[in-house]
N, C-alpha and C. Protein backbone atom coordinates (compact mmCIF):
# COMPACT_ATOMS: atom_id res chain seq x y z
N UNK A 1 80.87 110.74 72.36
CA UNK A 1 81.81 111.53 73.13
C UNK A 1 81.17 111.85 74.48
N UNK A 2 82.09 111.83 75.58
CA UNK A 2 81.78 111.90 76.87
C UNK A 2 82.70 113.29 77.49
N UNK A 3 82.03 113.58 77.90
CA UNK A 3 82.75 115.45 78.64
C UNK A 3 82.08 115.44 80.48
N UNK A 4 83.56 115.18 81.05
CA UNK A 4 83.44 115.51 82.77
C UNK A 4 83.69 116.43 82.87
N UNK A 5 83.67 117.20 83.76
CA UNK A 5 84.04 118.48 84.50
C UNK A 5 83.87 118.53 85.91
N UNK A 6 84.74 118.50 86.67
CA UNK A 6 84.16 118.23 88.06
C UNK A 6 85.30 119.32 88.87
N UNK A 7 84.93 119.32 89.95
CA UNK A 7 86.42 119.99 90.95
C UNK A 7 85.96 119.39 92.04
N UNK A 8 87.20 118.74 92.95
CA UNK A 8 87.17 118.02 93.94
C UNK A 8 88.45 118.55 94.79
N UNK A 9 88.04 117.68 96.20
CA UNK A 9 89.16 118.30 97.12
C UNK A 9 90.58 117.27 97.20
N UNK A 10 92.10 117.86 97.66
CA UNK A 10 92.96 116.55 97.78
C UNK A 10 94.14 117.45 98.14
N UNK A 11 93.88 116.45 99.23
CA UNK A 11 95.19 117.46 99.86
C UNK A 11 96.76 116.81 99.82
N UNK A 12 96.22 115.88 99.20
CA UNK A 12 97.72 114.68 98.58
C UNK A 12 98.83 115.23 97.19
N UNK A 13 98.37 116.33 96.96
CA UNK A 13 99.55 117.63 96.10
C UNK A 13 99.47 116.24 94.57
N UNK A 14 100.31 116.94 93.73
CA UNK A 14 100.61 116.24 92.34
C UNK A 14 101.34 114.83 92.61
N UNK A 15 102.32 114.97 93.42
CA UNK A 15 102.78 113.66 94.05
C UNK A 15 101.59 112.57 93.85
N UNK A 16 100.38 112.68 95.02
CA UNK A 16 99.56 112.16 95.30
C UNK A 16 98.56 111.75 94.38
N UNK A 17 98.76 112.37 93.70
CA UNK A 17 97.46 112.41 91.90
C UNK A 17 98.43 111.46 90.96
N UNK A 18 99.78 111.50 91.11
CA UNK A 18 100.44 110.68 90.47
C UNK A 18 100.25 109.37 90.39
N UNK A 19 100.54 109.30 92.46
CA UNK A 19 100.66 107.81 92.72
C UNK A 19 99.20 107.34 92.61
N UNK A 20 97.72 108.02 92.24
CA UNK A 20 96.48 107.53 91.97
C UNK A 20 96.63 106.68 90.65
N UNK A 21 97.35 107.62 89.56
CA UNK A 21 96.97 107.64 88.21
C UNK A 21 97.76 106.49 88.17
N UNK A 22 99.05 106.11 88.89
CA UNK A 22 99.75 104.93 88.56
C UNK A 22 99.35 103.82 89.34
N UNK A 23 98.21 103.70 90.27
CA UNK A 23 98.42 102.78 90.54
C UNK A 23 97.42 102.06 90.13
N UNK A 24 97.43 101.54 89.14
CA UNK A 24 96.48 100.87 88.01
C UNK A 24 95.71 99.73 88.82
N UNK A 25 96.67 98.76 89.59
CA UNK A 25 96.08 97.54 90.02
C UNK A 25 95.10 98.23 90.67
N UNK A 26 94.86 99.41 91.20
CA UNK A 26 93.47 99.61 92.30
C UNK A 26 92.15 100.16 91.63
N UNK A 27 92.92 100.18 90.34
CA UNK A 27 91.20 100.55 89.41
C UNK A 27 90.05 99.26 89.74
N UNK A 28 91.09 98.03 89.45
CA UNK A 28 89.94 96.85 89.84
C UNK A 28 89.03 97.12 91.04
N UNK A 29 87.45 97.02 90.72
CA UNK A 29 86.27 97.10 91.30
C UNK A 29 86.01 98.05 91.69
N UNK A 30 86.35 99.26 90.37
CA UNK A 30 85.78 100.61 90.47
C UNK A 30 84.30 99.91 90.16
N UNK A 31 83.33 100.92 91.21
CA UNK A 31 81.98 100.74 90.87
C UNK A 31 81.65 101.72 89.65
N UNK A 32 80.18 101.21 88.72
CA UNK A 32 79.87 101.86 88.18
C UNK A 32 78.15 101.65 88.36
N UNK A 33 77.34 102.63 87.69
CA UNK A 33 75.74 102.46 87.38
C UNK A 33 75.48 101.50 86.14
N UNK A 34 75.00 100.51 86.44
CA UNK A 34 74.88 99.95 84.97
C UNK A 34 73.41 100.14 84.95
N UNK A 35 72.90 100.67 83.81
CA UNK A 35 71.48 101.14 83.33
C UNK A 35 70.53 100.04 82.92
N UNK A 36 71.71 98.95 82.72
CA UNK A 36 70.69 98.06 81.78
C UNK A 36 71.07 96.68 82.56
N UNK A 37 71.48 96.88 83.98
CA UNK A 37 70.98 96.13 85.22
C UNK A 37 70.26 96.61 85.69
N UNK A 38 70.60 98.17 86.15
CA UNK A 38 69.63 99.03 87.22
C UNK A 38 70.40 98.60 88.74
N UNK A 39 71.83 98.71 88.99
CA UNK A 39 72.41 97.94 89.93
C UNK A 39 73.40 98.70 89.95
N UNK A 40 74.80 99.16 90.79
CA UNK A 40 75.99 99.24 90.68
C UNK A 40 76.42 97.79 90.59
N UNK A 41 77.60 98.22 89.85
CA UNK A 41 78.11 97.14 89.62
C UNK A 41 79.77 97.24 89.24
N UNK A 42 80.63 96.48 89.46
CA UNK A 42 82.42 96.37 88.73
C UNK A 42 82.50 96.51 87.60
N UNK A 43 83.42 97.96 87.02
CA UNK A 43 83.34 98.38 85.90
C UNK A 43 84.96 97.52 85.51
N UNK A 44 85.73 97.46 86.52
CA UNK A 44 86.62 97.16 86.19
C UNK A 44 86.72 95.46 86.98
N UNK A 45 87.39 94.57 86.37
CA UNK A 45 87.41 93.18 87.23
C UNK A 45 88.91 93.44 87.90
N UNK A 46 89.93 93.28 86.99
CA UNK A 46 90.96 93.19 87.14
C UNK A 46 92.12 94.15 86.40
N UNK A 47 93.27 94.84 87.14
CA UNK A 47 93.81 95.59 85.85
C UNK A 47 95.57 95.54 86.83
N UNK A 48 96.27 95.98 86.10
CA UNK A 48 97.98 95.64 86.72
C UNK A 48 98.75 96.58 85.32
N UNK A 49 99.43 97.20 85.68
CA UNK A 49 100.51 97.29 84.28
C UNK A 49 101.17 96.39 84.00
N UNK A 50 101.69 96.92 83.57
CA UNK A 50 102.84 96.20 81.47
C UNK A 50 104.21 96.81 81.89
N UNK A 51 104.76 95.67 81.89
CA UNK A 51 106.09 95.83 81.56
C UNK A 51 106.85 96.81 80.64
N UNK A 52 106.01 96.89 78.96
CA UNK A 52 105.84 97.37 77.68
C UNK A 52 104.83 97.21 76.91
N UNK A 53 105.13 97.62 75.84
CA UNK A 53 103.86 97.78 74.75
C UNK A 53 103.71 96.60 74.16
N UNK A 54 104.51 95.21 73.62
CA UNK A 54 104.54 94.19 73.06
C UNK A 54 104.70 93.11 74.16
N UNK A 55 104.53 93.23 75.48
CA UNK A 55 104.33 92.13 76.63
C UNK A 55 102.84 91.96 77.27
N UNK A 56 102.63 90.54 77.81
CA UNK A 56 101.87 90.70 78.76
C UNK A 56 102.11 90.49 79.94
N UNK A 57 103.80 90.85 80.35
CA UNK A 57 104.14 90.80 81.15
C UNK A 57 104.02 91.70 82.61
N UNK A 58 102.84 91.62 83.86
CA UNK A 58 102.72 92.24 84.95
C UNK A 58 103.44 92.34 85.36
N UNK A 59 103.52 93.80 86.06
CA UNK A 59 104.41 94.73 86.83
C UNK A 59 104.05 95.30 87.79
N UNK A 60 104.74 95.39 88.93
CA UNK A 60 104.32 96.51 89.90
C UNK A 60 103.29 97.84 89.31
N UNK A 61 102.27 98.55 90.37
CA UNK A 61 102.13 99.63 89.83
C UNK A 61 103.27 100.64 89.43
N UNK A 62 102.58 101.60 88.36
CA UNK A 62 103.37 102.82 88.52
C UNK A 62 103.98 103.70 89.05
N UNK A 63 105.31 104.32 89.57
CA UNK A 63 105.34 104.85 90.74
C UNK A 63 104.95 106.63 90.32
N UNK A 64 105.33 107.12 91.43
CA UNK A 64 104.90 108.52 90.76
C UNK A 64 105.83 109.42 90.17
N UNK A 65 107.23 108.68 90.36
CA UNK A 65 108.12 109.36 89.41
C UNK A 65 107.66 108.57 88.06
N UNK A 66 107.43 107.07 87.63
CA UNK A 66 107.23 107.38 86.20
C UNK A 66 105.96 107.93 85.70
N UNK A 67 104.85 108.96 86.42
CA UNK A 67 103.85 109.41 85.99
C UNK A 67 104.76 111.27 85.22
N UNK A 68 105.63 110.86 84.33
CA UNK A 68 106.10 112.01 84.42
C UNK A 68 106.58 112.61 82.79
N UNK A 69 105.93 113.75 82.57
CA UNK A 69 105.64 114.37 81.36
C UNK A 69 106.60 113.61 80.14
N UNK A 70 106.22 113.25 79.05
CA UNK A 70 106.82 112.63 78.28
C UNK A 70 107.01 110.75 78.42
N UNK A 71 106.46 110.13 79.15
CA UNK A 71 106.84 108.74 79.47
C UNK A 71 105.60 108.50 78.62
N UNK A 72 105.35 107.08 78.30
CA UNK A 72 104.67 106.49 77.68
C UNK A 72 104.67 104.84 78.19
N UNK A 73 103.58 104.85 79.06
CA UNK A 73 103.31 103.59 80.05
C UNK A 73 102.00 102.70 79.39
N UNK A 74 102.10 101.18 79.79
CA UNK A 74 101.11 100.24 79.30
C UNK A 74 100.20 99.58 80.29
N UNK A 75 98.96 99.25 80.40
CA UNK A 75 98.55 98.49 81.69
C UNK A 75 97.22 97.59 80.65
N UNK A 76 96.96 96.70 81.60
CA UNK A 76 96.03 95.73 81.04
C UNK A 76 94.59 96.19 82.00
N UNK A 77 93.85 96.05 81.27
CA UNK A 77 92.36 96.11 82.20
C UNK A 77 91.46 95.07 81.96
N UNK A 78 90.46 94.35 82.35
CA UNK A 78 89.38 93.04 82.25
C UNK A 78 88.17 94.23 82.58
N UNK A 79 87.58 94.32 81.53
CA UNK A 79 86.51 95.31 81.60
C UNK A 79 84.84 94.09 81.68
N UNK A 80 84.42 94.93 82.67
CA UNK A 80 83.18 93.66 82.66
C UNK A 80 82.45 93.63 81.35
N UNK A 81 82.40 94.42 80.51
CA UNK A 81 82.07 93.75 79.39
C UNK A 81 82.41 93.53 78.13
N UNK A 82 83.83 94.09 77.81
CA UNK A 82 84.60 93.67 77.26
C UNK A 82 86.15 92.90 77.37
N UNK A 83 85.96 92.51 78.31
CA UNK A 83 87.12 91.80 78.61
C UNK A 83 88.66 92.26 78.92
N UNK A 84 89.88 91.62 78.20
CA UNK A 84 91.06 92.25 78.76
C UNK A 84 91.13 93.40 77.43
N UNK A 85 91.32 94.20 77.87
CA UNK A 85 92.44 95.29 77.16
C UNK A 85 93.61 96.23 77.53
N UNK A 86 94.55 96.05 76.68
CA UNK A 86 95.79 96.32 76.91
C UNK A 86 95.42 98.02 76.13
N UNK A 87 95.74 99.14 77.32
CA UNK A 87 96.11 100.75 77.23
C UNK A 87 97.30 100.83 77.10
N UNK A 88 97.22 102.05 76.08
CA UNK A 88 98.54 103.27 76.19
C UNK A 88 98.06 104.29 76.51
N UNK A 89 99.28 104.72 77.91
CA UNK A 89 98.99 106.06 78.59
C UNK A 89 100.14 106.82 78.22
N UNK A 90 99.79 107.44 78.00
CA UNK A 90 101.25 109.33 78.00
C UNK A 90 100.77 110.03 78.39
N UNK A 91 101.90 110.70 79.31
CA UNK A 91 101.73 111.54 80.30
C UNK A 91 102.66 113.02 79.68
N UNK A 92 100.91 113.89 78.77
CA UNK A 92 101.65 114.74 78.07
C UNK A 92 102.06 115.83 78.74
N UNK A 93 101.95 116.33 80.28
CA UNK A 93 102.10 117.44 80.96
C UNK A 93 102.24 116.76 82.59
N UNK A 94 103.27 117.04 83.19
CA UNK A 94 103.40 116.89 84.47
C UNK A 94 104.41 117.88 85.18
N UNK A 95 103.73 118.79 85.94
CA UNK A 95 104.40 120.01 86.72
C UNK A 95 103.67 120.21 88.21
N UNK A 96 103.83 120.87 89.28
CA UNK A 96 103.62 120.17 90.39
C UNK A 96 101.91 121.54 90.23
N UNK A 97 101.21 121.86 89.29
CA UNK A 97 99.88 122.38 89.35
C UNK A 97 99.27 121.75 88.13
N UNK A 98 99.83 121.20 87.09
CA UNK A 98 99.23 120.69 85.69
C UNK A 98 99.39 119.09 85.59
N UNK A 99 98.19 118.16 85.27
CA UNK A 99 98.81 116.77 84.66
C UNK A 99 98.06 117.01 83.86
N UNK A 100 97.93 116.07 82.77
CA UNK A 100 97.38 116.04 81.32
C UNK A 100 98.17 114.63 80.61
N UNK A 101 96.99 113.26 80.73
CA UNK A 101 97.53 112.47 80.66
C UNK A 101 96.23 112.17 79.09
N UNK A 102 96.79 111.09 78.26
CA UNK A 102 96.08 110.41 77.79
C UNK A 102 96.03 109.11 77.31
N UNK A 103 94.60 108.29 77.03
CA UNK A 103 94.99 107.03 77.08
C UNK A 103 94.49 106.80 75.85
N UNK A 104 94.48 105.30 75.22
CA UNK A 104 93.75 104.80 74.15
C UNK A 104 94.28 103.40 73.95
N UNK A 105 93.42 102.55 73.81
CA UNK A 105 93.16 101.51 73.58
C UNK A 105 94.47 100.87 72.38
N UNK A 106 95.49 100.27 72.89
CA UNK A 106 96.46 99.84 72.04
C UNK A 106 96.60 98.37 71.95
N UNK A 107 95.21 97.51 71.85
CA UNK A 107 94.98 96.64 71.67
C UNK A 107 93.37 96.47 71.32
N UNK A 108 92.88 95.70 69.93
CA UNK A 108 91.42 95.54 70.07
C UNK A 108 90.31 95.38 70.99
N UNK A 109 89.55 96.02 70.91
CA UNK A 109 88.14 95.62 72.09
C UNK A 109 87.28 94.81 71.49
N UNK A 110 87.05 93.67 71.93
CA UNK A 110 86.08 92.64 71.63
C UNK A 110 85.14 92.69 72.79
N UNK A 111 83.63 92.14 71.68
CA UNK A 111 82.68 92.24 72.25
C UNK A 111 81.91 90.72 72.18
N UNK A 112 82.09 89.42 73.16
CA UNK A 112 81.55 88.63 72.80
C UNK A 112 82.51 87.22 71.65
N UNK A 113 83.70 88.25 71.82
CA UNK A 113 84.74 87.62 70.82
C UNK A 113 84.75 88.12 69.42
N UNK A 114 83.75 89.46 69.44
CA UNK A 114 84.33 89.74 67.85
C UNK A 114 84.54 91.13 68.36
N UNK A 115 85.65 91.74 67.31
CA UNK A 115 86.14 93.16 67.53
C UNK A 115 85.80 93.77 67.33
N UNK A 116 85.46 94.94 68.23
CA UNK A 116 84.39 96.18 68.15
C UNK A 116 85.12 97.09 67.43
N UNK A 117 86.42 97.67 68.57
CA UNK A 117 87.73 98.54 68.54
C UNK A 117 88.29 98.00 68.18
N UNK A 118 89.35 98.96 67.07
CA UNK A 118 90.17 98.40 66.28
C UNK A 118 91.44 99.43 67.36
N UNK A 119 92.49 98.97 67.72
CA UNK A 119 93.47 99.93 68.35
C UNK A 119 93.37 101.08 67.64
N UNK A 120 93.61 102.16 69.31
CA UNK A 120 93.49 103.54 68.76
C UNK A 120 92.13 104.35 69.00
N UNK A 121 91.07 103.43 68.49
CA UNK A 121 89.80 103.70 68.36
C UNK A 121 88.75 104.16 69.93
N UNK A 122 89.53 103.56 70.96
CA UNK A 122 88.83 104.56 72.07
C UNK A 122 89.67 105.03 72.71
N UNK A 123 89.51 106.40 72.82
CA UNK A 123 90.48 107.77 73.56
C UNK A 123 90.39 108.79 74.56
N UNK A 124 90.77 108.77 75.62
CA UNK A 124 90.25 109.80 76.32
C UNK A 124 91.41 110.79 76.88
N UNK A 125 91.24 111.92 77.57
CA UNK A 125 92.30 112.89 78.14
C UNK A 125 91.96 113.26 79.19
N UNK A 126 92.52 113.39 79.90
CA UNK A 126 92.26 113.83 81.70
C UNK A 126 93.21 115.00 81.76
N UNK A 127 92.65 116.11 82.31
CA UNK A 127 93.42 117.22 82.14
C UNK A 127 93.11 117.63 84.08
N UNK A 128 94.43 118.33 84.70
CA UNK A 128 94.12 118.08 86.08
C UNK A 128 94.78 119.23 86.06
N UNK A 129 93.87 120.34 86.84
CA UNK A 129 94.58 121.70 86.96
C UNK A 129 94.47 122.22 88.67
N UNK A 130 95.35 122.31 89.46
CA UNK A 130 95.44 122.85 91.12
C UNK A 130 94.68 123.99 90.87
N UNK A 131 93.76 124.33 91.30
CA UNK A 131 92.40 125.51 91.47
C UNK A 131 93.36 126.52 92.65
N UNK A 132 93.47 125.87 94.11
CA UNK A 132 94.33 126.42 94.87
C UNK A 132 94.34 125.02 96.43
N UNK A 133 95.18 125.56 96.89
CA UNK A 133 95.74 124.58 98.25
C UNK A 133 94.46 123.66 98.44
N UNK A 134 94.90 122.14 98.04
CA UNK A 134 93.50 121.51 98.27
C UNK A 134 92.46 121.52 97.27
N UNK A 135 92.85 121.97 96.17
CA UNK A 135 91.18 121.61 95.01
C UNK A 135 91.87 121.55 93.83
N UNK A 136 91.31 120.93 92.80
CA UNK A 136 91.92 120.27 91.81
C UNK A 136 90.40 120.44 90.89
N UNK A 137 90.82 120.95 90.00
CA UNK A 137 89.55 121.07 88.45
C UNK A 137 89.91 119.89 87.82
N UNK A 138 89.40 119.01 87.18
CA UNK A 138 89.19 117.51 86.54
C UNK A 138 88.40 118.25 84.95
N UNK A 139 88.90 117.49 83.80
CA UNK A 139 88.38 117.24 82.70
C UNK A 139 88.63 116.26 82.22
N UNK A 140 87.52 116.04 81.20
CA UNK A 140 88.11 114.70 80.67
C UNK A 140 87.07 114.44 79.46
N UNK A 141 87.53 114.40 78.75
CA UNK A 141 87.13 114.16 77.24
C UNK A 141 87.32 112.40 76.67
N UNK A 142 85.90 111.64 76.79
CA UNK A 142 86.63 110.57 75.74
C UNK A 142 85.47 110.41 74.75
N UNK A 143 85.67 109.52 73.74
CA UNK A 143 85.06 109.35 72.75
C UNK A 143 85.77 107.84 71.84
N UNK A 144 84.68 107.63 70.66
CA UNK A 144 85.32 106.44 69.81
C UNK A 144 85.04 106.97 68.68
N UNK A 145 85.85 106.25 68.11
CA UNK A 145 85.72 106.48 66.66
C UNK A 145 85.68 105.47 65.70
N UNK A 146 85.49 105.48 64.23
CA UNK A 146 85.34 103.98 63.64
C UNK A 146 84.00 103.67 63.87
N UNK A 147 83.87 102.86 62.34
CA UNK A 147 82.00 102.62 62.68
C UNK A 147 81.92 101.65 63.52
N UNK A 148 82.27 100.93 64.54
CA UNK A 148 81.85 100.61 65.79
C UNK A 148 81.04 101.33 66.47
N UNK A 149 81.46 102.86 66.32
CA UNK A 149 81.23 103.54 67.61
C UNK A 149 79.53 103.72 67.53
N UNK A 150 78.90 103.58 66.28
CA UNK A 150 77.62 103.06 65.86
C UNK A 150 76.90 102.37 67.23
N UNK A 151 77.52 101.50 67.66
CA UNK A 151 77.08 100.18 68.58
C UNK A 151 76.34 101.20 69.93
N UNK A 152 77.15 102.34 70.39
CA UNK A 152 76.78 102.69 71.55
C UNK A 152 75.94 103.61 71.29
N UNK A 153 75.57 103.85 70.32
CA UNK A 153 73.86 104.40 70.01
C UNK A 153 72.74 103.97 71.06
N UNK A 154 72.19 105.06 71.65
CA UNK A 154 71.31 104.20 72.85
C UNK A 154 71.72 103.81 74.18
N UNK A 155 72.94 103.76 74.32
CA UNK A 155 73.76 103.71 75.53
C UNK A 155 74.48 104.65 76.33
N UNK A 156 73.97 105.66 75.79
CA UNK A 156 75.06 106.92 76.20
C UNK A 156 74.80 107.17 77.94
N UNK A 157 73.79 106.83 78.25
CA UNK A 157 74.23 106.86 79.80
C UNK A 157 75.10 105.83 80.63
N UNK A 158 75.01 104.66 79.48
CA UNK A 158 76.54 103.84 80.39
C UNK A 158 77.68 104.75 80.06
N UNK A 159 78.04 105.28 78.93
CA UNK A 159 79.03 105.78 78.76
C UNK A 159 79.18 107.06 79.74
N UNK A 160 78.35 107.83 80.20
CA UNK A 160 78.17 108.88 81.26
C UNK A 160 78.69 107.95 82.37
N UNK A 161 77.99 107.05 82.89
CA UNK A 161 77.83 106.21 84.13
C UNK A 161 79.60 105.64 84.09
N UNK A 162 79.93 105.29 83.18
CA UNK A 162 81.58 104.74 82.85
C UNK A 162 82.54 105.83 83.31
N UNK A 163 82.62 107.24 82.51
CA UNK A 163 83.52 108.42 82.83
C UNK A 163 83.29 108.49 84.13
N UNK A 164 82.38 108.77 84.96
CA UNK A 164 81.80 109.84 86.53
C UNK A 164 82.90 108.50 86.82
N UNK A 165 82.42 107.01 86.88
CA UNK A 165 82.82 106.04 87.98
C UNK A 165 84.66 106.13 87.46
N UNK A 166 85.31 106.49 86.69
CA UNK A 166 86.97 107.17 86.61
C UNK A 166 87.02 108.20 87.40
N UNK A 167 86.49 108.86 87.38
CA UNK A 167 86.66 110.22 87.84
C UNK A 167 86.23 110.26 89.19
N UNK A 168 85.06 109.93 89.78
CA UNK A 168 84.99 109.30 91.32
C UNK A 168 86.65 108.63 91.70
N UNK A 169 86.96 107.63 91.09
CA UNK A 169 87.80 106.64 91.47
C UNK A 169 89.49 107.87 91.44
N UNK A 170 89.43 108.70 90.90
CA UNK A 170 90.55 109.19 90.82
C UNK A 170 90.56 110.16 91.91
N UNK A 171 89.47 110.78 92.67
CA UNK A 171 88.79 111.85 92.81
C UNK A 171 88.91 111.51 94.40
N UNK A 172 88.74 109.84 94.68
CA UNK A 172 88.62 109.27 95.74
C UNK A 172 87.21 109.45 96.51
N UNK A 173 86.21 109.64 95.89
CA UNK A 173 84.84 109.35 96.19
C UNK A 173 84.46 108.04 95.73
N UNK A 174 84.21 107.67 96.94
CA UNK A 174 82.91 106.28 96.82
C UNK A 174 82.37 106.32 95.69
N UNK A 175 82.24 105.11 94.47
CA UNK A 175 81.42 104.80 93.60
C UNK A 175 80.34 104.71 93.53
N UNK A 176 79.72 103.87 94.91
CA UNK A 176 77.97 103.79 95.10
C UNK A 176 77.45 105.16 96.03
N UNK A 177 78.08 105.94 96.93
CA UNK A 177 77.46 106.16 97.37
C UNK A 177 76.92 107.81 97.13
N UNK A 178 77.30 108.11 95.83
CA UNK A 178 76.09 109.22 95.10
C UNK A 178 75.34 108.60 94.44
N UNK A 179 73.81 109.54 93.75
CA UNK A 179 73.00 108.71 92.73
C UNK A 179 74.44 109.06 91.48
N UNK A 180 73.57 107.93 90.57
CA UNK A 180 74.48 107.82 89.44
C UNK A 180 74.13 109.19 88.65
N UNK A 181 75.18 109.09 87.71
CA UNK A 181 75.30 110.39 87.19
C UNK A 181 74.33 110.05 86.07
N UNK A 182 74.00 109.01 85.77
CA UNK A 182 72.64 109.21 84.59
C UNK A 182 71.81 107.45 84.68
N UNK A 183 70.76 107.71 84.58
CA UNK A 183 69.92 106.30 84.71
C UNK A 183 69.40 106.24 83.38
């Protein structure tokens, strides 16, 4: 389990946090710290939404009306080291001071070609609260579950280094240019 907490500035209102959270295609070449390069590096290769939950059919990003409490949206991601995976996002709270979205893995994660994640099995929540005009409190909780989650024994600073480089990327801070959040 991984726990952010950050507060950052944005003067782009809920609107603006919307059109971040939807616009999936720009996650590609979020930087991250990889520990076991010792390098920044592309956490993400490539990512686009879903048409739906049973397509792999690409779509425009999200706009920021469908970032909106109750919807239930799909996007594909090419993770540099696990490859493509297909998310489910719901967007359990959207009011113009609260979002509260969450995602999880609604397709297996393979590692190498065998399956780590079984759908379901990695989950996280982003909880986004307006502090006041211009600042925004960030949380975010993820974790796995299933004896996979065994595997990342020993790795827990990629998994640190993974959350910060979301949360930078949502946050709109540069990926490389703080130290990483754990070596």
């Amino acid at each position: 389990m991984v726990v952010t907490a950050a507060r950052f500035r944005f003067s782009g209102g809920t609107d603006g946090l919307r059109r971040r959270i939807g616009a999936v295609s720009q996650t590609a070449g979020t930087l991250y710290w990889s520990t076991t390069q010792q390098r920044w590096q592309k956490l993400i290769l490539e990512a686009h939404a879903l048409a739906g939950p049973d397509t792999d059919d690409a779509r425009q990003d999200f706009t920021p009306a469908e970032i909106a409490e109750g919807r239930t949206l799909y996007f594909e991601q090419e993770d540099n080291l696990f490859g493509n995976v297909t998310y489910r996002m719901q967007i359990r709270k959207a009011t113009s001071s609260v979002l509260v979205v969450d995602i999880d893995n609604s397709s297996a994660i393979r590692y190498l070609g065998i399956p780590v994640f079984q759908p379901g099995q990695v989950q996280s929540i982003y909880y986004l609260e307006k502090e006041s005009a211009g600042i925004w409190r960030y949380y975010a909780i993820a974790r796995t579950v299933g004896r996979a989650g065994t595997l990342l024994a020993g790795h827990e600073s990629s998994a640190i280094n993974r959350a910060v480089a979301l949360y930078r990327r949502l946050a709109g801070i540069p990926g490389d240019l703080e130290p990483p959040a754990a070596r």
